[in-house]
Each structure stands twice: as C-alpha cells, then as structure tokens.
PDB file of N, CA and C in Angstrom:
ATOM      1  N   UNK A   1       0.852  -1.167   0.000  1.00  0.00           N
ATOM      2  CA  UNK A   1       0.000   0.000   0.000  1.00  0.00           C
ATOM      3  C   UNK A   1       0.897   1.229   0.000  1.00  0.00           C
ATOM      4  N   UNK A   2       0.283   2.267  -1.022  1.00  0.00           N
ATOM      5  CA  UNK A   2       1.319   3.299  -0.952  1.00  0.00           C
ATOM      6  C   UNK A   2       0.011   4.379  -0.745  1.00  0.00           C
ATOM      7  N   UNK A   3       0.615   5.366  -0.160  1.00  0.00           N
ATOM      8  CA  UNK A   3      -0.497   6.244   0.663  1.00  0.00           C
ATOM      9  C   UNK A   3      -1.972   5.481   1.001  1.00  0.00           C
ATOM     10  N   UNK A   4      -3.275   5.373   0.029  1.00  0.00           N
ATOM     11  CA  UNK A   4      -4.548   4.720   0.348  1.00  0.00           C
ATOM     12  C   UNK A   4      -4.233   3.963  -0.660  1.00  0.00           C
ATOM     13  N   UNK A   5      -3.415   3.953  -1.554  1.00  0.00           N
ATOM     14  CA  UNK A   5      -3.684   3.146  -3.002  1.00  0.00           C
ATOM     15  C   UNK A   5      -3.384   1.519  -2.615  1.00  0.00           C
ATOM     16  N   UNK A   6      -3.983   0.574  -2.879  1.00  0.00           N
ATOM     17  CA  UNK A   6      -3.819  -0.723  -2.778  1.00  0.00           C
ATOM     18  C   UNK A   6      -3.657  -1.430  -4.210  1.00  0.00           C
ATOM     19  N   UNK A   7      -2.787  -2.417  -3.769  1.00  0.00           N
ATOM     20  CA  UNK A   7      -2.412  -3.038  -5.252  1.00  0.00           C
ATOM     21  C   UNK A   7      -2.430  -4.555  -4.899  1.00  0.00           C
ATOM     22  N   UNK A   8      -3.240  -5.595  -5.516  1.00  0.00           N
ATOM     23  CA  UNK A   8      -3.010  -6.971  -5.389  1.00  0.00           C
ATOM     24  C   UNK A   8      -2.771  -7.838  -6.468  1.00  0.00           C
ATOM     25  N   UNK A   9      -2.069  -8.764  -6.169  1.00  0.00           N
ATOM     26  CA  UNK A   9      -1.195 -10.185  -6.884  1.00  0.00           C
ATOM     27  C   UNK A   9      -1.845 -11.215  -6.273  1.00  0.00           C
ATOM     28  N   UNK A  10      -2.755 -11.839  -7.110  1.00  0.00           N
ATOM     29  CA  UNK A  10      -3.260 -12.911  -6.902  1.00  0.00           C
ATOM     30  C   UNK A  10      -2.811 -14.536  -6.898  1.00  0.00           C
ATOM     31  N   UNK A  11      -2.145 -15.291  -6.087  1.00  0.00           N
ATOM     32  CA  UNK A  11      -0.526 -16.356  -6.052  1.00  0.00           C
ATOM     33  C   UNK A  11      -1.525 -17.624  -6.120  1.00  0.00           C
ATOM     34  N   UNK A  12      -2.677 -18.201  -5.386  1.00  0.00           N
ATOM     35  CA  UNK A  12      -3.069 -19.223  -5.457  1.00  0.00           C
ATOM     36  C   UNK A  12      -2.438 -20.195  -5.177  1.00  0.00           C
ATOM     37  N   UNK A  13      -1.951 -20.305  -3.556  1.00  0.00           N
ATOM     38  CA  UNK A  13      -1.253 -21.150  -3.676  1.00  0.00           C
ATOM     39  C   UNK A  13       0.366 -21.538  -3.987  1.00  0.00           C
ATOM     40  N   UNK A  14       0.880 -20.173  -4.100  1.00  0.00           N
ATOM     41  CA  UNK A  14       1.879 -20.625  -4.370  1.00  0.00           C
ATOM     42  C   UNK A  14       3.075 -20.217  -3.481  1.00  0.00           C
ATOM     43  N   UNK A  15       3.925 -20.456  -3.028  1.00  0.00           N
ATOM     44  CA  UNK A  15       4.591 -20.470  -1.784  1.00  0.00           C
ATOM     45  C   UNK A  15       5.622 -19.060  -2.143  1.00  0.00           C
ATOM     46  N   UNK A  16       6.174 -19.166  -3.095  1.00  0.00           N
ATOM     47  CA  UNK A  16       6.812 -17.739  -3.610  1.00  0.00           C
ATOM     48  C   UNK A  16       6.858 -16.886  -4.739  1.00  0.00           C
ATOM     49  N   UNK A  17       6.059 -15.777  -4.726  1.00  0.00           N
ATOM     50  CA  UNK A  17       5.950 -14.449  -5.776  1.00  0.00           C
ATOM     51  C   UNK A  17       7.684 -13.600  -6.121  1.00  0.00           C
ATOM     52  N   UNK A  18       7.874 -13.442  -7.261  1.00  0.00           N
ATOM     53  CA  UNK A  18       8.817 -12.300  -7.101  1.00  0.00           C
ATOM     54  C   UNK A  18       8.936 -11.644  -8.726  1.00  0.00           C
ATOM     55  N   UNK A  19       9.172 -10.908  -8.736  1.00  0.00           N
ATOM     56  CA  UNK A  19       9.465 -10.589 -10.085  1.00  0.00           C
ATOM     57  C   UNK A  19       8.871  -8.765 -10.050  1.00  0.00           C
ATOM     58  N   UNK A  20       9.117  -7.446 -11.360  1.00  0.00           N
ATOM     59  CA  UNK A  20       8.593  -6.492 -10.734  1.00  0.00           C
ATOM     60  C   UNK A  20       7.113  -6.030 -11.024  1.00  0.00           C
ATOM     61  N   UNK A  21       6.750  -4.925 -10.053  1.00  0.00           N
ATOM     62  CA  UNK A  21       5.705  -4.516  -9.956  1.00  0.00           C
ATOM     63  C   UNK A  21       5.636  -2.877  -9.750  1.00  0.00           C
ATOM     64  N   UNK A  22       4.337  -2.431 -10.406  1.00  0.00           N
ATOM     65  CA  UNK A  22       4.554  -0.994 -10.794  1.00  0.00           C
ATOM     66  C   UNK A  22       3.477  -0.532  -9.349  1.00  0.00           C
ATOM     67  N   UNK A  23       3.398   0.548  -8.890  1.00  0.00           N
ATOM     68  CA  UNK A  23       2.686   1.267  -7.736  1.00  0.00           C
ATOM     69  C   UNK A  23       2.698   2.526  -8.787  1.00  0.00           C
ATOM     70  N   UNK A  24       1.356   3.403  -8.740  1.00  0.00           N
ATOM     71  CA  UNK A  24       1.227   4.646  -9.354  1.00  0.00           C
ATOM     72  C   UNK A  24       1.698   5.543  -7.865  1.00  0.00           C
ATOM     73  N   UNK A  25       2.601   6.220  -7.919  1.00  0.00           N
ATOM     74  CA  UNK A  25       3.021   7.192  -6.694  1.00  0.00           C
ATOM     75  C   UNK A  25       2.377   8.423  -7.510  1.00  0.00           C
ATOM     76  N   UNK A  26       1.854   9.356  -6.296  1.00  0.00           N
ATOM     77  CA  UNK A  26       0.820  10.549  -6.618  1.00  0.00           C
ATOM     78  C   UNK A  26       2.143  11.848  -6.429  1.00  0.00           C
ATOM     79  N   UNK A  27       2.261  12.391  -7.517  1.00  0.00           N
ATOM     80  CA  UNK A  27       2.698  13.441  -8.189  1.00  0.00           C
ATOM     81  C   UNK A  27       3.042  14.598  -6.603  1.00  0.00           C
ATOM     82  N   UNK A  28       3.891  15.466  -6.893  1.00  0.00           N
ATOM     83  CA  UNK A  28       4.509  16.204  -5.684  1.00  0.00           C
ATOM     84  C   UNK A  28       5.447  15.742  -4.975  1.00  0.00           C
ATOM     85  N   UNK A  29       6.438  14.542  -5.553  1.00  0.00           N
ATOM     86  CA  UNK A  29       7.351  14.148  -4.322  1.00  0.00           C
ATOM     87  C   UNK A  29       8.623  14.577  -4.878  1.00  0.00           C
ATOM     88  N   UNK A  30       9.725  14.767  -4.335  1.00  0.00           N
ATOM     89  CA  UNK A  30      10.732  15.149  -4.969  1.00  0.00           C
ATOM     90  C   UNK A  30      12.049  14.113  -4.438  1.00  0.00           C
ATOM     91  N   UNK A  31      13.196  14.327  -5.584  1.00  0.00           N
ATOM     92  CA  UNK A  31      14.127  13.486  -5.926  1.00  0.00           C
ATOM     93  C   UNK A  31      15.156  12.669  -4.254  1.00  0.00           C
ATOM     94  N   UNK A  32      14.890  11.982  -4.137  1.00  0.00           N
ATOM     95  CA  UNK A  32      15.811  11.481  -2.942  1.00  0.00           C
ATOM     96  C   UNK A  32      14.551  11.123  -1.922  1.00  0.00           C
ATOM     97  N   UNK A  33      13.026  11.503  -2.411  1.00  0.00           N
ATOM     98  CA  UNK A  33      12.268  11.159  -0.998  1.00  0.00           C
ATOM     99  C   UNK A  33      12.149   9.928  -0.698  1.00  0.00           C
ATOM    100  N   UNK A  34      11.718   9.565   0.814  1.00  0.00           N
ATOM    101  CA  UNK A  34      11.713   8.163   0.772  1.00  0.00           C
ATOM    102  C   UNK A  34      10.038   8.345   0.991  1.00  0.00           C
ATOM    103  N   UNK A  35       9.226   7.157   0.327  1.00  0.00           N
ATOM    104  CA  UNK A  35       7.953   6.942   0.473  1.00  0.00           C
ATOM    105  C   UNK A  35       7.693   5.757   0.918  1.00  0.00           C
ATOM    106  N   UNK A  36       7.092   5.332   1.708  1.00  0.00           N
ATOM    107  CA  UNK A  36       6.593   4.531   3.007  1.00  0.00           C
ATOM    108  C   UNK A  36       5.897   3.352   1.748  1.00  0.00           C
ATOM    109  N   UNK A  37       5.855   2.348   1.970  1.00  0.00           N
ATOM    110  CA  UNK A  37       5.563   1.283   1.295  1.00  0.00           C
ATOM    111  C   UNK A  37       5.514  -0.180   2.303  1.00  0.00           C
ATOM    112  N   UNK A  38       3.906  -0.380   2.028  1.00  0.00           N
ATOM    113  CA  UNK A  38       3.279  -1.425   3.245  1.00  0.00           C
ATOM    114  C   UNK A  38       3.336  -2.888   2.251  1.00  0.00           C
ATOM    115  N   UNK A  39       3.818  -4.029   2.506  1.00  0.00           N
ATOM    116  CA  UNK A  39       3.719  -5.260   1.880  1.00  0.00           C
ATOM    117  C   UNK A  39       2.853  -5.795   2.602  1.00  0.00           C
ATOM    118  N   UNK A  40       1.700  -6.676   2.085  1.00  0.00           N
ATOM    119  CA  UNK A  40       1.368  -7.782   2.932  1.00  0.00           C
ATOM    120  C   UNK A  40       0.931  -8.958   2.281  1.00  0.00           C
ATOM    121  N   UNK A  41       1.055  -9.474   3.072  1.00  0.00           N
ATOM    122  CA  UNK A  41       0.820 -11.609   2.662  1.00  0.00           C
ATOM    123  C   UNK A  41      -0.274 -12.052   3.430  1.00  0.00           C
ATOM    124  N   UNK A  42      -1.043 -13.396   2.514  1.00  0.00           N
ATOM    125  CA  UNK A  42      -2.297 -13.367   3.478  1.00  0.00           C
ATOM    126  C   UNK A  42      -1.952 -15.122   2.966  1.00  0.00           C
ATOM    127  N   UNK A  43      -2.381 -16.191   4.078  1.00  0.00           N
ATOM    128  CA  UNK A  43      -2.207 -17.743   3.298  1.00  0.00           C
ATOM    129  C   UNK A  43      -3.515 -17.517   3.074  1.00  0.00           C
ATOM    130  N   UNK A  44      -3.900 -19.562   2.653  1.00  0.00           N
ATOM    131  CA  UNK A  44      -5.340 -19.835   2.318  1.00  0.00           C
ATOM    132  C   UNK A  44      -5.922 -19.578   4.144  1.00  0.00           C
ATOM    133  N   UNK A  45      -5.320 -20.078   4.913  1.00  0.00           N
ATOM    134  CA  UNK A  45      -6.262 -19.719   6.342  1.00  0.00           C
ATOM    135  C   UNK A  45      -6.372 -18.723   6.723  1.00  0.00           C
ATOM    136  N   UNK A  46      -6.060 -17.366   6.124  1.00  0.00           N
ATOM    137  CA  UNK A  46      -6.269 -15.733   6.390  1.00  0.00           C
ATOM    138  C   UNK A  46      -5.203 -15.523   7.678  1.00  0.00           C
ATOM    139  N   UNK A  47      -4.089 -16.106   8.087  1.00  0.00           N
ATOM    140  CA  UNK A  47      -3.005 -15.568   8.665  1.00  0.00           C
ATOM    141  C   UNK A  47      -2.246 -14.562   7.577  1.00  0.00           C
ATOM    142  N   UNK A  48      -2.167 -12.935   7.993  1.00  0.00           N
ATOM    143  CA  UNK A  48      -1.616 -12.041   7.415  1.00  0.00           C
ATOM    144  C   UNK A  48      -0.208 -11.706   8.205  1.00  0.00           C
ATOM    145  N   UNK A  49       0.798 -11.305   7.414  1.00  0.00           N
ATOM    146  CA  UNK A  49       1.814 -10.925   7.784  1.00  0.00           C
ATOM    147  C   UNK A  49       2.480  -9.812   6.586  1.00  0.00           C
ATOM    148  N   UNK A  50       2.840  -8.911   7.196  1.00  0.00           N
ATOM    149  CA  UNK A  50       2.837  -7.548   6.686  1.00  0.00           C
ATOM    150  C   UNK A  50       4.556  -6.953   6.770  1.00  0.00           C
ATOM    151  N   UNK A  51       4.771  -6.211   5.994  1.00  0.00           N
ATOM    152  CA  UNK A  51       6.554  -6.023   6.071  1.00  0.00           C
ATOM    153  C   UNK A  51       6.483  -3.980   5.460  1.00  0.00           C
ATOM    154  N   UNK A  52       6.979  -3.264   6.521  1.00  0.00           N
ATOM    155  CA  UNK A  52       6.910  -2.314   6.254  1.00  0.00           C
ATOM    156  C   UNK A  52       8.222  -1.567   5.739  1.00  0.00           C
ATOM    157  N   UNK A  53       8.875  -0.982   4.591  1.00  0.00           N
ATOM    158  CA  UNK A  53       9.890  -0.507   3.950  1.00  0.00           C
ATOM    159  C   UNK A  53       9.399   0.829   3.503  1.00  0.00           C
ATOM    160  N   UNK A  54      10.330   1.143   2.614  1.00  0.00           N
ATOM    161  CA  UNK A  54      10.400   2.251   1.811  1.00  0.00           C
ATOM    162  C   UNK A  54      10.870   2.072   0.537  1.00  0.00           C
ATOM    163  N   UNK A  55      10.621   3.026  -0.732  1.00  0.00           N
ATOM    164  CA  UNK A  55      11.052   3.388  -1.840  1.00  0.00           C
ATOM    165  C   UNK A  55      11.523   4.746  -1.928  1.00  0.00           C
ATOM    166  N   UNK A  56      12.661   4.663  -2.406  1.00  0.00           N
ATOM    167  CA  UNK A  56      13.051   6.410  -3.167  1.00  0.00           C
ATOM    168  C   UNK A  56      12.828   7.337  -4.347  1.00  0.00           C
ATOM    169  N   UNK A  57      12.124   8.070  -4.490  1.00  0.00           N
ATOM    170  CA  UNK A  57      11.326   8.929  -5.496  1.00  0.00           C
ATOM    171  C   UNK A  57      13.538   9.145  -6.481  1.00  0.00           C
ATOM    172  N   UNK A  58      13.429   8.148  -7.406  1.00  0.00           N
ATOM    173  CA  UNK A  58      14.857   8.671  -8.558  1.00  0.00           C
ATOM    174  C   UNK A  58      15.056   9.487  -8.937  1.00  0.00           C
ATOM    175  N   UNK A  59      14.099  10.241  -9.446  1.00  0.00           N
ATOM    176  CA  UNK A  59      13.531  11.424 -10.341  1.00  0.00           C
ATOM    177  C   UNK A  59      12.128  11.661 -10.173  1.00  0.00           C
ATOM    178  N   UNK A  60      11.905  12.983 -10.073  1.00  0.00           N
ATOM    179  CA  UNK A  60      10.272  13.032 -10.458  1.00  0.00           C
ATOM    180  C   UNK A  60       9.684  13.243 -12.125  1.00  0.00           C
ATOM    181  N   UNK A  61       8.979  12.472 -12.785  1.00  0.00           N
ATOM    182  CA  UNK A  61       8.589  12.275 -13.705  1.00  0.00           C
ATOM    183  C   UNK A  61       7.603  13.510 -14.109  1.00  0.00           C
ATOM    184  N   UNK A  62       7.733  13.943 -15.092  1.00  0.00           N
ATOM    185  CA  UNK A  62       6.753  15.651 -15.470  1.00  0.00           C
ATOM    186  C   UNK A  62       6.124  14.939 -16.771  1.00  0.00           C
ATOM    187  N   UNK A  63       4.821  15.243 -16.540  1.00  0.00           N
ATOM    188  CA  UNK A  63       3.843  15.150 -17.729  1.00  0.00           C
ATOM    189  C   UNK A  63       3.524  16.006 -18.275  1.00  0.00           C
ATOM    190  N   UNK A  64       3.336  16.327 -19.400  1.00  0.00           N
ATOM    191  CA  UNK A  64       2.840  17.392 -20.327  1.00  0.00           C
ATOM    192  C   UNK A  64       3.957  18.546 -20.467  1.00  0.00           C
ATOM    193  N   UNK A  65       4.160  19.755 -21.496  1.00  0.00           N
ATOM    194  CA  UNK A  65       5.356  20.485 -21.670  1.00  0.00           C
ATOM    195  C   UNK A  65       5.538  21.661 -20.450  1.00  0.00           C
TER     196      UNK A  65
END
C-alpha cells in the first residue's frame, strides 16, 4: 500500500511471488524522498503478515510540456 492506493497479486497457492511490480506514486514528491511502502501476505487460512519498507522517489517524472 502506498499512501490509500492498494495493489493486489493474486498467487493461489503458491509459496513464492517475485518478479517487478509498478505502484502509481501521486505526483509532488521530490528526488531522494523516501515513500513509506506497506507489503502484505495473506495464506489460504487468512493468517496475514505484513513487512513495512520504503522506496526512493529517482527522479520526479513531469507530464505534459
């Protein structure tokens, strides 16, 4: 979860996910920020376990001229 935005990967079963994944980060952050980034895991018996990190804004990306 990045600010309210939620993003899910649907595994079915399968013991390990990896590979990448895009998060839309909301416009206004600037170069070097760190943004708070919530992981979580859920099995088939609804035991959740959650891993809290960060990402660093590389560049901020500008749309339009």
């Amino acid at each position: 979860m990045v600010d309210t935005a939620r993003v899910g990967i649907e595994a079915f079963l399968l013991e390990d996910i990896e590979g990448p994944f895009e998060v839309e980060i909301p416009g206004g952050r600037f170069a070097g920020e760190a943004i708070p980034l919530t992981l979580e895991a859920r099995d088939a018996l609804g035991y959740v376990s959650t891993l809290d990190t960060f990402v660093r804004v590389a560049f901020p990306l500008r749309v339009g001229p």
